[in-house]
PDB file of N, CA and C in Angstrom:
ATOM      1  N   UNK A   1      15.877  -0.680  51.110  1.00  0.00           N
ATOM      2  CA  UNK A   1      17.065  -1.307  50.571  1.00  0.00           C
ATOM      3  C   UNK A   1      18.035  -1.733  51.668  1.00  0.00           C
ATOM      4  N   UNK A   2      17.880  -1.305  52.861  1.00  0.00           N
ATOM      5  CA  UNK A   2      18.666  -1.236  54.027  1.00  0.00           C
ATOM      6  C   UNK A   2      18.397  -2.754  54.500  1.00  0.00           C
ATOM      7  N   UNK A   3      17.183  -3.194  54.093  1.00  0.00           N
ATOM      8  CA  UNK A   3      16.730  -4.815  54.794  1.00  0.00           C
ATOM      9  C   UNK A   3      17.406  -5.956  54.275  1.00  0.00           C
ATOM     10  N   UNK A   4      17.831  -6.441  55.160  1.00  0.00           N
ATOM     11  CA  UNK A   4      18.990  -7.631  55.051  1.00  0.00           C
ATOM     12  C   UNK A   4      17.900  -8.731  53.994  1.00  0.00           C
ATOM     13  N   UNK A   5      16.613  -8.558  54.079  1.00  0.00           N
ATOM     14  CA  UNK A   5      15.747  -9.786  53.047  1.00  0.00           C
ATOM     15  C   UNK A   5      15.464  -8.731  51.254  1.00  0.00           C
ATOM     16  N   UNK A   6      16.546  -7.846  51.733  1.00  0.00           N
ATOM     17  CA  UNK A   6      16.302  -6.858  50.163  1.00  0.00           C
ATOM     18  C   UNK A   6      16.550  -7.913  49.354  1.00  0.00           C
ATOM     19  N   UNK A   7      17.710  -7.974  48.795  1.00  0.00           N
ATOM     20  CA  UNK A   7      18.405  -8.785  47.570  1.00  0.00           C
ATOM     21  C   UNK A   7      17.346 -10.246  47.497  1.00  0.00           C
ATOM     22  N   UNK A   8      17.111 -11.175  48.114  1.00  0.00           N
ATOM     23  CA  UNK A   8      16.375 -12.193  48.045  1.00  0.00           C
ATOM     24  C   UNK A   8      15.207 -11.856  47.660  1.00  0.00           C
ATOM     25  N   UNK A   9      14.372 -10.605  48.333  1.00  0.00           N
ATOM     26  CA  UNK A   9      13.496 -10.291  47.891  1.00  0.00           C
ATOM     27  C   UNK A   9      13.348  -9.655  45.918  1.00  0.00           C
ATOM     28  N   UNK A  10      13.949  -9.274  45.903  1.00  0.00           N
ATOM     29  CA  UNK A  10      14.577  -8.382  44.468  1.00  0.00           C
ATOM     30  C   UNK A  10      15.173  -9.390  43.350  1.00  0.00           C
ATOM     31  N   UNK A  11      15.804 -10.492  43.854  1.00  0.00           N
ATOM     32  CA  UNK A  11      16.145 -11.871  43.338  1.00  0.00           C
ATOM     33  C   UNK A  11      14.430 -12.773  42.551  1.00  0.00           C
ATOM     34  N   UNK A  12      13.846 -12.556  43.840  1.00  0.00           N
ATOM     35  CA  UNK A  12      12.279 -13.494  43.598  1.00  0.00           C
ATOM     36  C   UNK A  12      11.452 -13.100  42.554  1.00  0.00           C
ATOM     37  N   UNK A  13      11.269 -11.250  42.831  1.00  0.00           N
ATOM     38  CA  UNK A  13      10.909 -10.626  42.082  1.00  0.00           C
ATOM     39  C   UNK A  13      11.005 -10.431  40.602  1.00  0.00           C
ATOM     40  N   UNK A  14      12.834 -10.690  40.750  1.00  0.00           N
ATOM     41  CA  UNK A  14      13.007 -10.252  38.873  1.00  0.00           C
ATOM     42  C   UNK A  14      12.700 -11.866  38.541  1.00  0.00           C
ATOM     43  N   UNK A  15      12.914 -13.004  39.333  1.00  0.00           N
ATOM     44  CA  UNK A  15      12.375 -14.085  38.669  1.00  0.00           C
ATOM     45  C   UNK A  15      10.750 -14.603  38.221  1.00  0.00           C
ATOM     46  N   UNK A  16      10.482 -13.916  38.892  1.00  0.00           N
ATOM     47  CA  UNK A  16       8.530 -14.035  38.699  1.00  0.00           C
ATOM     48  C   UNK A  16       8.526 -13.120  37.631  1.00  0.00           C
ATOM     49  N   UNK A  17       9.111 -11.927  37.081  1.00  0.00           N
ATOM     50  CA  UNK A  17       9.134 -10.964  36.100  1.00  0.00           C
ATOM     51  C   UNK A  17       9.333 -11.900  35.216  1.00  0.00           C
ATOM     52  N   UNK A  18      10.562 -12.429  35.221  1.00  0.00           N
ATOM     53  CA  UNK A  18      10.985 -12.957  34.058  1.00  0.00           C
ATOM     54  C   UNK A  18      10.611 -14.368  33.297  1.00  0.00           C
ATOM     55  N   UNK A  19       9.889 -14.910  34.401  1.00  0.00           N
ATOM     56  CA  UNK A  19       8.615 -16.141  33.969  1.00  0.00           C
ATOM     57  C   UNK A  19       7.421 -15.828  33.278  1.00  0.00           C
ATOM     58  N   UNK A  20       7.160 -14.795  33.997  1.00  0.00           N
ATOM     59  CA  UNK A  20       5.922 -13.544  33.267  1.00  0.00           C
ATOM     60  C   UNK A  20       5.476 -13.536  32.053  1.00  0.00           C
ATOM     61  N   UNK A  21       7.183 -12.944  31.405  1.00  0.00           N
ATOM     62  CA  UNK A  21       7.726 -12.424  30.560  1.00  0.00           C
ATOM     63  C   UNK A  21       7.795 -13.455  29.387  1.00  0.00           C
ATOM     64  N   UNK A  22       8.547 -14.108  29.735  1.00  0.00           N
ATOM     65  CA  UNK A  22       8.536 -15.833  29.066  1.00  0.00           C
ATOM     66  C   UNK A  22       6.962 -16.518  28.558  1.00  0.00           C
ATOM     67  N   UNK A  23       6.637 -16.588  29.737  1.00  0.00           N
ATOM     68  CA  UNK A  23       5.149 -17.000  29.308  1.00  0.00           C
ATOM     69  C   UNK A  23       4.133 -15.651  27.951  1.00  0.00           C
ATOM     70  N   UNK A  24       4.168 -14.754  28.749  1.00  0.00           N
ATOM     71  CA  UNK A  24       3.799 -14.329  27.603  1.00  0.00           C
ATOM     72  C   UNK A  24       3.929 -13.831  26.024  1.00  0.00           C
ATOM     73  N   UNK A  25       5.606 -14.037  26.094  1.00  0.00           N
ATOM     74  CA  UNK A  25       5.963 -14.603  24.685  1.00  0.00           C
ATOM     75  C   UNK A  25       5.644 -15.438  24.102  1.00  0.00           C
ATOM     76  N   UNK A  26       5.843 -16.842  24.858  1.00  0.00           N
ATOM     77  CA  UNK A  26       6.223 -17.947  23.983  1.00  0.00           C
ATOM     78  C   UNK A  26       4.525 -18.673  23.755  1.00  0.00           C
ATOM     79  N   UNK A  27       3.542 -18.347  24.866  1.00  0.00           N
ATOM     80  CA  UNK A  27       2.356 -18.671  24.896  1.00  0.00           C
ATOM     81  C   UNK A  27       1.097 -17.686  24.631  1.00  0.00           C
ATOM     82  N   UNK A  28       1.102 -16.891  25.149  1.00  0.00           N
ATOM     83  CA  UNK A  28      -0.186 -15.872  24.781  1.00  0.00           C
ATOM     84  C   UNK A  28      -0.010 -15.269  23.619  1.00  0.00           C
ATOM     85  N   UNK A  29       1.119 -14.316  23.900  1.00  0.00           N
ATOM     86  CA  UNK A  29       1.250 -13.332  22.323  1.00  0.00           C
ATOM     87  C   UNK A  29       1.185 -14.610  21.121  1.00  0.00           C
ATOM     88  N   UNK A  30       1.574 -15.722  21.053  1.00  0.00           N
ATOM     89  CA  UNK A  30       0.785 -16.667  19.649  1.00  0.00           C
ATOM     90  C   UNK A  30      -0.330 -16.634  19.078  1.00  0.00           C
ATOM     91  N   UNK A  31      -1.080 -17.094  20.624  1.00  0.00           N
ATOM     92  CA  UNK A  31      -2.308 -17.059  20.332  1.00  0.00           C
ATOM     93  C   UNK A  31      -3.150 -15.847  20.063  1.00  0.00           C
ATOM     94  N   UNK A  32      -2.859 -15.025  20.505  1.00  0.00           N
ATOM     95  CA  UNK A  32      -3.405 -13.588  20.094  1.00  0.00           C
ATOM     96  C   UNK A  32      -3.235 -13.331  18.939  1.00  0.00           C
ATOM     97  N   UNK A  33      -1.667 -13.504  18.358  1.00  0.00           N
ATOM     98  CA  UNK A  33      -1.494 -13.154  16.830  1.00  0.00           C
ATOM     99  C   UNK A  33      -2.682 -14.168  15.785  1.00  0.00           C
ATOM    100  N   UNK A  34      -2.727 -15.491  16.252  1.00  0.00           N
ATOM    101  CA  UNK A  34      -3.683 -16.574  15.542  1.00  0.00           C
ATOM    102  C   UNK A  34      -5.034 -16.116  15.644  1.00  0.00           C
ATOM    103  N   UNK A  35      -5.283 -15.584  16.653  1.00  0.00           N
ATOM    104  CA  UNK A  35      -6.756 -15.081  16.863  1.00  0.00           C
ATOM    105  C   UNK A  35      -6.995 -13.811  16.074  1.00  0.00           C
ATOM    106  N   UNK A  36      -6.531 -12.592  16.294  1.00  0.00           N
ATOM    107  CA  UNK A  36      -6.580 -10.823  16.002  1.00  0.00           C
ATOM    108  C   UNK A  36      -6.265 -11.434  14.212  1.00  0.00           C
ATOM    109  N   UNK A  37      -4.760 -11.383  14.120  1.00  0.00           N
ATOM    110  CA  UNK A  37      -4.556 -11.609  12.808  1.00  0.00           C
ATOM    111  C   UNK A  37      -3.380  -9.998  12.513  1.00  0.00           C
ATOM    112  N   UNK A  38      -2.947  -9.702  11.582  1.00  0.00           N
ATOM    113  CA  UNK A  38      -2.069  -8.732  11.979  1.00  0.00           C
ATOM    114  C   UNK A  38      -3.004  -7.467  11.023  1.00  0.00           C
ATOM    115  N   UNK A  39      -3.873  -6.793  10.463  1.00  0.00           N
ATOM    116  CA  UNK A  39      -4.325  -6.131  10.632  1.00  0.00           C
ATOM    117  C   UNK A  39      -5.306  -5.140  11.699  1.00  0.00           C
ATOM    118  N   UNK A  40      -5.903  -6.699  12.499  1.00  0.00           N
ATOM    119  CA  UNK A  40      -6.163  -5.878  14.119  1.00  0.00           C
ATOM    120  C   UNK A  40      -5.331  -5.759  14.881  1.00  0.00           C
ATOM    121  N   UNK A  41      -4.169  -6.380  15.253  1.00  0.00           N
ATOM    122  CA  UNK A  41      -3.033  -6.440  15.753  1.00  0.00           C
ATOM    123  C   UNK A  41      -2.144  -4.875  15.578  1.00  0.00           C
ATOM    124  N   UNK A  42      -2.566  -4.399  14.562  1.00  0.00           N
ATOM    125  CA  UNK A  42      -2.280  -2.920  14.095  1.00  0.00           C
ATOM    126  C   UNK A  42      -2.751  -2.100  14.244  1.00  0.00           C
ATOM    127  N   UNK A  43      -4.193  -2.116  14.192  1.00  0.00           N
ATOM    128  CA  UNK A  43      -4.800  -1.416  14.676  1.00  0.00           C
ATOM    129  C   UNK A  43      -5.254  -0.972  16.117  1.00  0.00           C
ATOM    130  N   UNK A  44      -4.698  -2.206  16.594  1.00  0.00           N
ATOM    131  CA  UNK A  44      -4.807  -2.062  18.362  1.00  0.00           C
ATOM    132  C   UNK A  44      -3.721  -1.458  18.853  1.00  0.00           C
ATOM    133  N   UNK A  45      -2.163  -1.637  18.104  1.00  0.00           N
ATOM    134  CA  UNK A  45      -1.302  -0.498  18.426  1.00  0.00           C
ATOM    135  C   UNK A  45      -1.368   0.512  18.212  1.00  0.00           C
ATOM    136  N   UNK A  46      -1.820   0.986  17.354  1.00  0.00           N
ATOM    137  CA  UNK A  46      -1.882   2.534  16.640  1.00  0.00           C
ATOM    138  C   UNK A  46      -3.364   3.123  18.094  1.00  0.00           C
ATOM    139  N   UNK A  47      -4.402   1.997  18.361  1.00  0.00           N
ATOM    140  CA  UNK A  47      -4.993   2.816  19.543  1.00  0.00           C
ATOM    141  C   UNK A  47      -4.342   2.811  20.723  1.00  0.00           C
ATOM    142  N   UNK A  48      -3.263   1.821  21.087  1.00  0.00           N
ATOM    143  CA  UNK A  48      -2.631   1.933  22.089  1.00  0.00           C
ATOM    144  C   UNK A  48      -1.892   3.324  22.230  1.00  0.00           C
ATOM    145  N   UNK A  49      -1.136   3.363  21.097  1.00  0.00           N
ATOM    146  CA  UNK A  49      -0.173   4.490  20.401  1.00  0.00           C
ATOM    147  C   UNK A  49      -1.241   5.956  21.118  1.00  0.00           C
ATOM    148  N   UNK A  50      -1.734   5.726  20.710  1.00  0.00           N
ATOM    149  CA  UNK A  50      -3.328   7.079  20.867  1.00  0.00           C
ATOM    150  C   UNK A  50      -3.246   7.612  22.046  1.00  0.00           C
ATOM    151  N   UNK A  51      -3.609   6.620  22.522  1.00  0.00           N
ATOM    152  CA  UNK A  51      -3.592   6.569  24.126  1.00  0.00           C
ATOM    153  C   UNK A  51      -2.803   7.255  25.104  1.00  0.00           C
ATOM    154  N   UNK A  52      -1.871   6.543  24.617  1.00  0.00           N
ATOM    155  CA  UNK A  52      -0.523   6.196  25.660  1.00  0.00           C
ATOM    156  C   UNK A  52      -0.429   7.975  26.128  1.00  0.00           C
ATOM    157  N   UNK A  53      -0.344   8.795  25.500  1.00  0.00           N
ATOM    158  CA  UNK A  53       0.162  10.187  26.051  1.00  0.00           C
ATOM    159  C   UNK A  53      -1.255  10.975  27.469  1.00  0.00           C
ATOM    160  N   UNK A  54      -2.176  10.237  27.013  1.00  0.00           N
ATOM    161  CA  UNK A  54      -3.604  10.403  28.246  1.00  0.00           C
ATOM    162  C   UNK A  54      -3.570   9.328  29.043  1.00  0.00           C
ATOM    163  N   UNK A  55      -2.355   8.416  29.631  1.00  0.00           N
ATOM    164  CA  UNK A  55      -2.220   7.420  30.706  1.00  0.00           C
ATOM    165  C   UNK A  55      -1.743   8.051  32.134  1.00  0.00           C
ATOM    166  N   UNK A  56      -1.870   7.541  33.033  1.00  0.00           N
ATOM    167  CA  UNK A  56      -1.032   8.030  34.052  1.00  0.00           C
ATOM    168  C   UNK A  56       0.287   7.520  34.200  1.00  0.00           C
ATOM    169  N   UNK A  57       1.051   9.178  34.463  1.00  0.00           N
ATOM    170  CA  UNK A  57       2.640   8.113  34.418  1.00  0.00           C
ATOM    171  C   UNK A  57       2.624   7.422  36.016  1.00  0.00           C
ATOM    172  N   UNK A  58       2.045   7.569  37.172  1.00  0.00           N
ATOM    173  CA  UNK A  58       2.427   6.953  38.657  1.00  0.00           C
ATOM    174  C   UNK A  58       1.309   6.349  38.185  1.00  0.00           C
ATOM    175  N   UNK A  59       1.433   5.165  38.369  1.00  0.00           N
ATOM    176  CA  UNK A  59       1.282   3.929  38.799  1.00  0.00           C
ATOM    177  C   UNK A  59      -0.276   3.671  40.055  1.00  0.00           C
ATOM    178  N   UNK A  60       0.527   4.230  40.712  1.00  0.00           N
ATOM    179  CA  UNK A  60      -0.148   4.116  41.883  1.00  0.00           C
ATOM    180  C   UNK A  60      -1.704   5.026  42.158  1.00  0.00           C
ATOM    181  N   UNK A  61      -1.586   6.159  41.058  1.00  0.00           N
ATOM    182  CA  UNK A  61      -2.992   7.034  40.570  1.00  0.00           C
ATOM    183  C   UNK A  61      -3.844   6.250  40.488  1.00  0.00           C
ATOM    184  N   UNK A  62      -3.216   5.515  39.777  1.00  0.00           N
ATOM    185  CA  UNK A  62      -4.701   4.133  38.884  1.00  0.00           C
ATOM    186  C   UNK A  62      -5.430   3.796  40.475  1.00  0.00           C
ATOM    187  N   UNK A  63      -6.971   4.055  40.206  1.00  0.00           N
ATOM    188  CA  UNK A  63      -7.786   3.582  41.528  1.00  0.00           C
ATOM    189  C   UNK A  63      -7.680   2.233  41.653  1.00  0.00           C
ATOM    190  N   UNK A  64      -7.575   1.365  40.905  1.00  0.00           N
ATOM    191  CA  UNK A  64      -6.855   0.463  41.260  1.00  0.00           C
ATOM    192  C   UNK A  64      -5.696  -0.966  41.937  1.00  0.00           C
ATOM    193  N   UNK A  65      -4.878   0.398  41.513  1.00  0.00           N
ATOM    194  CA  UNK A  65      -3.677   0.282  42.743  1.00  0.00           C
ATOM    195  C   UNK A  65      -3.714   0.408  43.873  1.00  0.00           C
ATOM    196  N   UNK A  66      -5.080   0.895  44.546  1.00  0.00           N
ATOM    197  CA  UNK A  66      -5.276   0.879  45.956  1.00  0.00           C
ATOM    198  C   UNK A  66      -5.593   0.187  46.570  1.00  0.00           C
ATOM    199  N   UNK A  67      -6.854  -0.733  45.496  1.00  0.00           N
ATOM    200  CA  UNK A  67      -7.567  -1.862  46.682  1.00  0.00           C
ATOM    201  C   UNK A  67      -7.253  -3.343  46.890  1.00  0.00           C
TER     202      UNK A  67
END
């Protein structure tokens, strides 16, 4: 946080977040709802729901995140 390219950097960041974010509102999640339909759409939360407490909370666990 001490780096004079923090804020610009942190600026770029929440803007690529927030394009992200945008896009996958206004474009994917549609099409997903048109595709699934809202009974699978329910059922994929309720397995998400399932899930979620056997996830890793760091991030960085995920083998993944390493390579």
């Amino acid at each position: 946080m001490d780096d004079e390219r923090f804020d610009a950097k942190m600026t770029v960041l929440m803007e690529n977040v927030r394009h992200h974010v945008e896009e996958e509102e206004q474009e994917w999640f549609p099409q997903v709802r048109s595709a699934m339909g809202r009974n699978q759409l329910v059922e994929l939360g309720e397995e998400l729901t399932a899930a979620k407490p056997g996830a890793p909370r760091d991030p960085l666990k995920v083998p993944s995140a390493r390579e």
